[in-house]
Protein backbone atom coordinates (compact mmCIF):
# COMPACT_ATOMS: atom_id res chain seq x y z
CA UNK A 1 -7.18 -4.54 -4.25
CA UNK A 2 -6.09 -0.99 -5.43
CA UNK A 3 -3.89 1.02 -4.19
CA UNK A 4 -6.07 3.90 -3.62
CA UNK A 5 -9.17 1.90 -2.19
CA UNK A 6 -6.74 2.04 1.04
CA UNK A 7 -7.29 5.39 1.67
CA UNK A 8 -10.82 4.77 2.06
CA UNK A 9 -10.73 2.83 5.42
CA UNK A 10 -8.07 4.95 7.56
CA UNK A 11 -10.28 6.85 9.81
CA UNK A 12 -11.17 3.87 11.77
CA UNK A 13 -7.42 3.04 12.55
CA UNK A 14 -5.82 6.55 13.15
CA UNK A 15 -5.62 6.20 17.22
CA UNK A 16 -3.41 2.94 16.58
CA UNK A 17 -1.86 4.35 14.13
CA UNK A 18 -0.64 7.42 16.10
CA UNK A 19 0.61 4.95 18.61
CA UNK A 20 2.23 2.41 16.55
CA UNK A 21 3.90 5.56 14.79
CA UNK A 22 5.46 6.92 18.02
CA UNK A 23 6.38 3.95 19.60
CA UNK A 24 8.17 2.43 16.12
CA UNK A 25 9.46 6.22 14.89
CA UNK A 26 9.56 8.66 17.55
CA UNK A 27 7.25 10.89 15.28
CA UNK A 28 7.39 11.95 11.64
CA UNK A 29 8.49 15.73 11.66
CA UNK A 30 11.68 15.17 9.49
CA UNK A 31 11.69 16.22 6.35
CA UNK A 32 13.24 15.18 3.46
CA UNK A 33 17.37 14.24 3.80
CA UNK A 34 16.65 14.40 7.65
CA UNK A 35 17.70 10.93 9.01
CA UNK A 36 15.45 9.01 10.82
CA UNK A 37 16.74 6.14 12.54
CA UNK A 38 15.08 2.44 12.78
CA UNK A 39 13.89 1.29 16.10
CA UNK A 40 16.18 -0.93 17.66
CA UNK A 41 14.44 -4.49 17.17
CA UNK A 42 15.55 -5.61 13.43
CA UNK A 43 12.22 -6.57 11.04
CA UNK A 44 9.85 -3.97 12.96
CA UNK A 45 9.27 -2.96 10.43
CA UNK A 46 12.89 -1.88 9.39
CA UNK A 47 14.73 -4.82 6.78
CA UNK A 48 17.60 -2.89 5.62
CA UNK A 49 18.62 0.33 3.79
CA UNK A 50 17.98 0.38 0.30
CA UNK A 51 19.82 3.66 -0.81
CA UNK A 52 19.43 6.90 -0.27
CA UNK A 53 17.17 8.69 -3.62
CA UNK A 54 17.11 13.06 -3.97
CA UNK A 55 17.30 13.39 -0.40
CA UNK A 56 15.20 10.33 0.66
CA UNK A 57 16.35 7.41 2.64
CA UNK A 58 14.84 3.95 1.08
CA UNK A 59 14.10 1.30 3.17
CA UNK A 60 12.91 -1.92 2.67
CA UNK A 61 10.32 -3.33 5.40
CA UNK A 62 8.31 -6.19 6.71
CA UNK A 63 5.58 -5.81 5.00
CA UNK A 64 3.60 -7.75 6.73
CA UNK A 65 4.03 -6.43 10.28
CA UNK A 66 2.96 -3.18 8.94
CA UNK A 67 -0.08 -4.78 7.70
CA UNK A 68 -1.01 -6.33 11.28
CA UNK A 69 0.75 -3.39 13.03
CA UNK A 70 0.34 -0.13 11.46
CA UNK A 71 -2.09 0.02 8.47
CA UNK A 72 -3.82 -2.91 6.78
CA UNK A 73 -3.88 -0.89 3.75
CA UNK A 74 0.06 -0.49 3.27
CA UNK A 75 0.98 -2.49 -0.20
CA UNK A 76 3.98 -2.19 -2.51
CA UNK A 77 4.76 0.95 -0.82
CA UNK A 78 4.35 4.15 0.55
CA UNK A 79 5.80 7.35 1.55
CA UNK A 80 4.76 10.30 4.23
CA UNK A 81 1.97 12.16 2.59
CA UNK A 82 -0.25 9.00 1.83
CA UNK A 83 0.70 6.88 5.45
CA UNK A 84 1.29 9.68 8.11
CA UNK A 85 3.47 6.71 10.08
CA UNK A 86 5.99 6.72 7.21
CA UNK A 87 8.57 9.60 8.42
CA UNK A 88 8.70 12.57 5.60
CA UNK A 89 12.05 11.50 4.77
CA UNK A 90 11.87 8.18 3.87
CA UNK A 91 10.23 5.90 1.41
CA UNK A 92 8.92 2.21 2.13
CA UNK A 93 9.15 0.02 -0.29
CA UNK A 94 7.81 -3.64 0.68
CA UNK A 95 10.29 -6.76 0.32
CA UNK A 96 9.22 -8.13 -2.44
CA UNK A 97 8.67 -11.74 -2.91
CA UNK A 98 8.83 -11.50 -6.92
CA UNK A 99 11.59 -9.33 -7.32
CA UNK A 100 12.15 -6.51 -10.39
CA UNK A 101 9.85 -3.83 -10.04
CA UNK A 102 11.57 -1.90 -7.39
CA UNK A 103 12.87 1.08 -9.46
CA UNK A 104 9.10 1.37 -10.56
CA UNK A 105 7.73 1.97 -7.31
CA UNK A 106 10.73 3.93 -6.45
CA UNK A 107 10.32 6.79 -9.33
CA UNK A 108 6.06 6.68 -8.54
CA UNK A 109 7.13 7.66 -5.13
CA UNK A 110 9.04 10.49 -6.71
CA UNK A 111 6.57 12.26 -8.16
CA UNK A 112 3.47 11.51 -5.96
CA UNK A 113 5.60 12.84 -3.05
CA UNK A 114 6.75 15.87 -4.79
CA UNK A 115 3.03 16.55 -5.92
CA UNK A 116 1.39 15.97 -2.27
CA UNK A 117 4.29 18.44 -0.94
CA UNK A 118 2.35 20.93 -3.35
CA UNK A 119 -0.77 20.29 -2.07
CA UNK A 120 -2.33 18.53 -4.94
CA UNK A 121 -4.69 15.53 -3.41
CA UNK A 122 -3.91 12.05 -3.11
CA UNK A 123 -5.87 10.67 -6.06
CA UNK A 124 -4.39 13.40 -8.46
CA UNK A 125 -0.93 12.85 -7.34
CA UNK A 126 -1.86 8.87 -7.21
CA UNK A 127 -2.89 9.47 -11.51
CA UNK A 128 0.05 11.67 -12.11
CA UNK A 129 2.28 9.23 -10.52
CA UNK A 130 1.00 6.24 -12.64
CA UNK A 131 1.17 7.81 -15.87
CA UNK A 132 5.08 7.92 -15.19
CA UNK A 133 5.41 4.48 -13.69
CA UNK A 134 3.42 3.54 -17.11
CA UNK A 135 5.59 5.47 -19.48
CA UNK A 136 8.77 3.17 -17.91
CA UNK A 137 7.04 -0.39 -17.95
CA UNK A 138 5.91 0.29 -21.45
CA UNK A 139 9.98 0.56 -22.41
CA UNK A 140 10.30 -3.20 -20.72
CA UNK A 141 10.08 -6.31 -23.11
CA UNK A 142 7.23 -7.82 -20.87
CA UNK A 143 5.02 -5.11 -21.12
CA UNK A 144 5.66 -5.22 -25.08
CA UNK A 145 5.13 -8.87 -25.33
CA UNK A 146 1.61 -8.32 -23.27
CA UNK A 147 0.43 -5.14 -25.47
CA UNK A 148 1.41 -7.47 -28.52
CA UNK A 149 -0.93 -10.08 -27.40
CA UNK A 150 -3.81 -7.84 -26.25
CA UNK A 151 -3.46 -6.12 -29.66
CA UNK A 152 -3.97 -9.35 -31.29
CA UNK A 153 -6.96 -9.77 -29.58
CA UNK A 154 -4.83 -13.02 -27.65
CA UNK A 155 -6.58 -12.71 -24.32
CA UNK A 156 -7.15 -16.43 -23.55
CA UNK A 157 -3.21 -16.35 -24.42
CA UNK A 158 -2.46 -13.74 -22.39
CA UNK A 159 -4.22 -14.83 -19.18
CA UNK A 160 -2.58 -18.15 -19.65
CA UNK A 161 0.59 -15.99 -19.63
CA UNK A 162 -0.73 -14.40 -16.56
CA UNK A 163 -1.54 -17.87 -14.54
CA UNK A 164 1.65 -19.08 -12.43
CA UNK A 165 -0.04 -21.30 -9.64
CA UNK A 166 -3.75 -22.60 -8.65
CA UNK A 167 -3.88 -23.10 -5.67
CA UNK A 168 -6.27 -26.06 -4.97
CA UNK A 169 -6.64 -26.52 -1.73
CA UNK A 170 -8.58 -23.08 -1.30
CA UNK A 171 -10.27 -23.37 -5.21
CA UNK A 172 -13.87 -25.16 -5.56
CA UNK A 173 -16.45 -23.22 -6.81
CA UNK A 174 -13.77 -19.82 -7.86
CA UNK A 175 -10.39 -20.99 -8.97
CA UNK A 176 -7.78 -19.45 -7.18
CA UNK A 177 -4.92 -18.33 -9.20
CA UNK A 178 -1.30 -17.16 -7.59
CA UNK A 179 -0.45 -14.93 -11.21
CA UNK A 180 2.25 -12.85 -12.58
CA UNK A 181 1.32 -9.35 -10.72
CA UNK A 182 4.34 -7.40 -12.55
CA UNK A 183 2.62 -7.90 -15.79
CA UNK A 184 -0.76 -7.70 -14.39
CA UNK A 185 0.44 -4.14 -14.06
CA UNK A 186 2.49 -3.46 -16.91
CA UNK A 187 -1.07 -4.56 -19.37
CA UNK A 188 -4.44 -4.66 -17.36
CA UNK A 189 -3.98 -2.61 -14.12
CA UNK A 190 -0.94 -0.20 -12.89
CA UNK A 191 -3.22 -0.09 -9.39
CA UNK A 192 -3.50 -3.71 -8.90
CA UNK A 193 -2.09 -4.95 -5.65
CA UNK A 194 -2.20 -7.95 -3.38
CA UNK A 195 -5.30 -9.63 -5.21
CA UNK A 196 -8.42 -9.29 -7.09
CA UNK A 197 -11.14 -10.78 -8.48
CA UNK A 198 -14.14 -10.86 -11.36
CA UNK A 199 -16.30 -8.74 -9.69
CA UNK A 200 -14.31 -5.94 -9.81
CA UNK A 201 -11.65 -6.46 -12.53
CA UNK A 202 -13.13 -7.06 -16.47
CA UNK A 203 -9.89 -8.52 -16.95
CA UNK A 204 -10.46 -11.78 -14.85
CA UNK A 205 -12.49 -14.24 -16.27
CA UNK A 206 -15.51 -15.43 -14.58
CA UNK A 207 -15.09 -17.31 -11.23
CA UNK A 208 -11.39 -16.47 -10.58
CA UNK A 209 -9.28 -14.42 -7.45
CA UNK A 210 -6.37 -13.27 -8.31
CA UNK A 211 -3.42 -13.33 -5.70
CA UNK A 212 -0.54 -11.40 -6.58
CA UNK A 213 3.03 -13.64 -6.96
CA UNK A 214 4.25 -10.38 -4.53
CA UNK A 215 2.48 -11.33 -1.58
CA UNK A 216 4.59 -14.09 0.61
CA UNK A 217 3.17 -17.33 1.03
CA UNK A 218 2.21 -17.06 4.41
CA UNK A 219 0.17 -14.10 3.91
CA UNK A 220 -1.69 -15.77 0.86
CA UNK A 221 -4.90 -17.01 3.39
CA UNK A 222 -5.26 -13.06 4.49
CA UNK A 223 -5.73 -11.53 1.00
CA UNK A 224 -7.70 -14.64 -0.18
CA UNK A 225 -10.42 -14.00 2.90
CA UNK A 226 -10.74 -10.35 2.17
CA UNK A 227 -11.19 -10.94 -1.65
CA UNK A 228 -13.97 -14.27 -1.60
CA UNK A 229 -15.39 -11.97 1.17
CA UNK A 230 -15.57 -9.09 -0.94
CA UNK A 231 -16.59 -11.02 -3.96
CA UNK A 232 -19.50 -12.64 -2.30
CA UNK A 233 -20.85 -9.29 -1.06
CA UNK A 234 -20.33 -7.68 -4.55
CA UNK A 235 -22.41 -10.77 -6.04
CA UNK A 236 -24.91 -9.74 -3.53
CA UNK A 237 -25.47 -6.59 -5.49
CA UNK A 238 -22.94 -4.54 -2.62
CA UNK A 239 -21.29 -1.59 -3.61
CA UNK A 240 -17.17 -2.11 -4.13
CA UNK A 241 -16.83 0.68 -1.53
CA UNK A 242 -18.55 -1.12 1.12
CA UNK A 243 -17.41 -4.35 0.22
CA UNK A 244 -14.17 -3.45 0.67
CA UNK A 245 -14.22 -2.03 3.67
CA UNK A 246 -16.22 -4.61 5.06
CA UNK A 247 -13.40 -6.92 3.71
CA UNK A 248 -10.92 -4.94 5.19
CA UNK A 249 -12.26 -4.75 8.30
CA UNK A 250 -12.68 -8.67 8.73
CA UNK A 251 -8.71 -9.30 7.21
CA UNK A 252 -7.84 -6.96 9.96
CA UNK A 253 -9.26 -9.28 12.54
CA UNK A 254 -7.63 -12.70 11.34
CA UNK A 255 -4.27 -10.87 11.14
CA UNK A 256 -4.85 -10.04 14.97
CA UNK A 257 -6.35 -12.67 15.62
CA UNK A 258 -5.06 -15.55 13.12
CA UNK A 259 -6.41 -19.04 14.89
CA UNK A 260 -9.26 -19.05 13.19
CA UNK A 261 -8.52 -17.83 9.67
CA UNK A 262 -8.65 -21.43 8.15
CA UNK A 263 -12.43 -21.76 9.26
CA UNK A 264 -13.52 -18.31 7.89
CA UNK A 265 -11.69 -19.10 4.52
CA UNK A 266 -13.43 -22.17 4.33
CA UNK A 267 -16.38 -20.69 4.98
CA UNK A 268 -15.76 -17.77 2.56
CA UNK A 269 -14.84 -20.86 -0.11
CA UNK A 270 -18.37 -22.46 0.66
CA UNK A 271 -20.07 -19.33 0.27
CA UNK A 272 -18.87 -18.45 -2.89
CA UNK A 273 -20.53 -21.00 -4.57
CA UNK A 274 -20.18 -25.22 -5.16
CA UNK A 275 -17.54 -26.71 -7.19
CA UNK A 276 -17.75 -26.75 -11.11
């Protein structure tokens, strides 16, 4: 998933999202260095205070619940101007489950929120934003080491680098790969979030899914439906548009409805081809 194929499946959600938004937030009229107090149960989708950042409170949520609650779209993170429930003085950054990119996500929220406040369009701001989250992983020693590798034309190396975990239980005829998403980002894809797989990323060999080390373990099954499901319609000769938000649209309904997400993942599994 990228982060700005989210924006393409909103419209269908905005009357539950207006809801959710005043029920959780009383609104989102502050702007920035107005305070904007959590609801009152902890976890929805309030974790704690992270800091406060030129004027912005940062807080870090449950993920998670915003997914099933709010937006099935919400990732990393996210700020007022790309997810209307997110009020305009704070930013939301996602607990993360691999921890050290935080500062990354923080500064992109800088200047894409700055830039949307000036009326420049999501996907502008989105580009601007990345070229200055890149500029700051490239000064890391991971991102180094990758560029080294991919310079040396090391790619089997370097996607053996990537690997952490296959998870066999849900791999027959696609592998399914838990990998490093922090360098995932820092060399092949700044966008990359959640998962991914062949069909739409060069970068993963043939027959893989990508799920990113980010996303908890018991949210794994979700973002592995939505990507075989995606995958199988883009083999189909679909278009990654409508794929996607076909995708979406069925990860939406397991999350609401999550008894029978292990039969439509095995299904998806089946579907996507016999074992090697």
């Amino acid at each position: 998933m990228t982060r700005e194929s989210g924006r393409q499946t909103l419209a269908p959600a905005i009357l539950r999202l207006v809801l959710a938004a005043v029920v959780l937030l009383g609104g989102c009229d502050a702007g920035p260095g107005a305070r904007v107090l959590p609801p009152s149960v902890p976890g929805k989708p309030y974790l704690r205070m992270s800091g406060r950042v030129q004027g912005f409170d940062v807080w870090v949520v449950n993920g998670q619940y915003v997914r099933e609650s709010l937006d099935e779209e919400f990732t990393n993170f996210g700020q007022h101007f790309e997810f209307r429930f997110i009020p305009a003085g704070e930013f939301w950054l996602d607990e993360e489950n691999a921890p050290g990119e935080a500062q990354f996500f923080l500064d992109h929220l800088l200047v894409e929120n700055r830039l949307m406040a000036r009326g420049l369009v999501y996907d502008r701001a989105l580009e601007e934003a990345d070229k200055a989250e890149k500029a700051e992983r490239l000064a890391t020693a991971k991102a180094r080491e990758g560029y080294a590798r991919l310079a040396a034309r090391e790619m089997p190396r370097l996607v053996t680098r990537v690997h952490k975990k296959l998870l066999e239980d849900w791999s027959a005829g696609v592998q399914v790969w838990v990998v490093d998403g922090e360098l995932v980002r820092d060399v092949f894809f700044i966008d990359f979030t959640e998962g991914g797989h062949d069909k739409v990323y060069d970068f993963i060999p043939p027959k893989e899914v990508w799920i990113d080390d980010d996303v908890r373990p018991e949210e794994r099954r979700f973002i592995l439906l939505h990507e075989l499901h995606e995958r199988r319609l883009m083999s189909a000769g679909w278009a990654y548009g409508n794929a996607h938000r076909d995708s979406s649209r069925l990860e939406s309904h397991y999350r609401r409805h999550p008894g029978g997400l292990d039969a439509a993942l095995r299904a998806e599994i089946a579907k996507n081809g016999p074992p090697k």
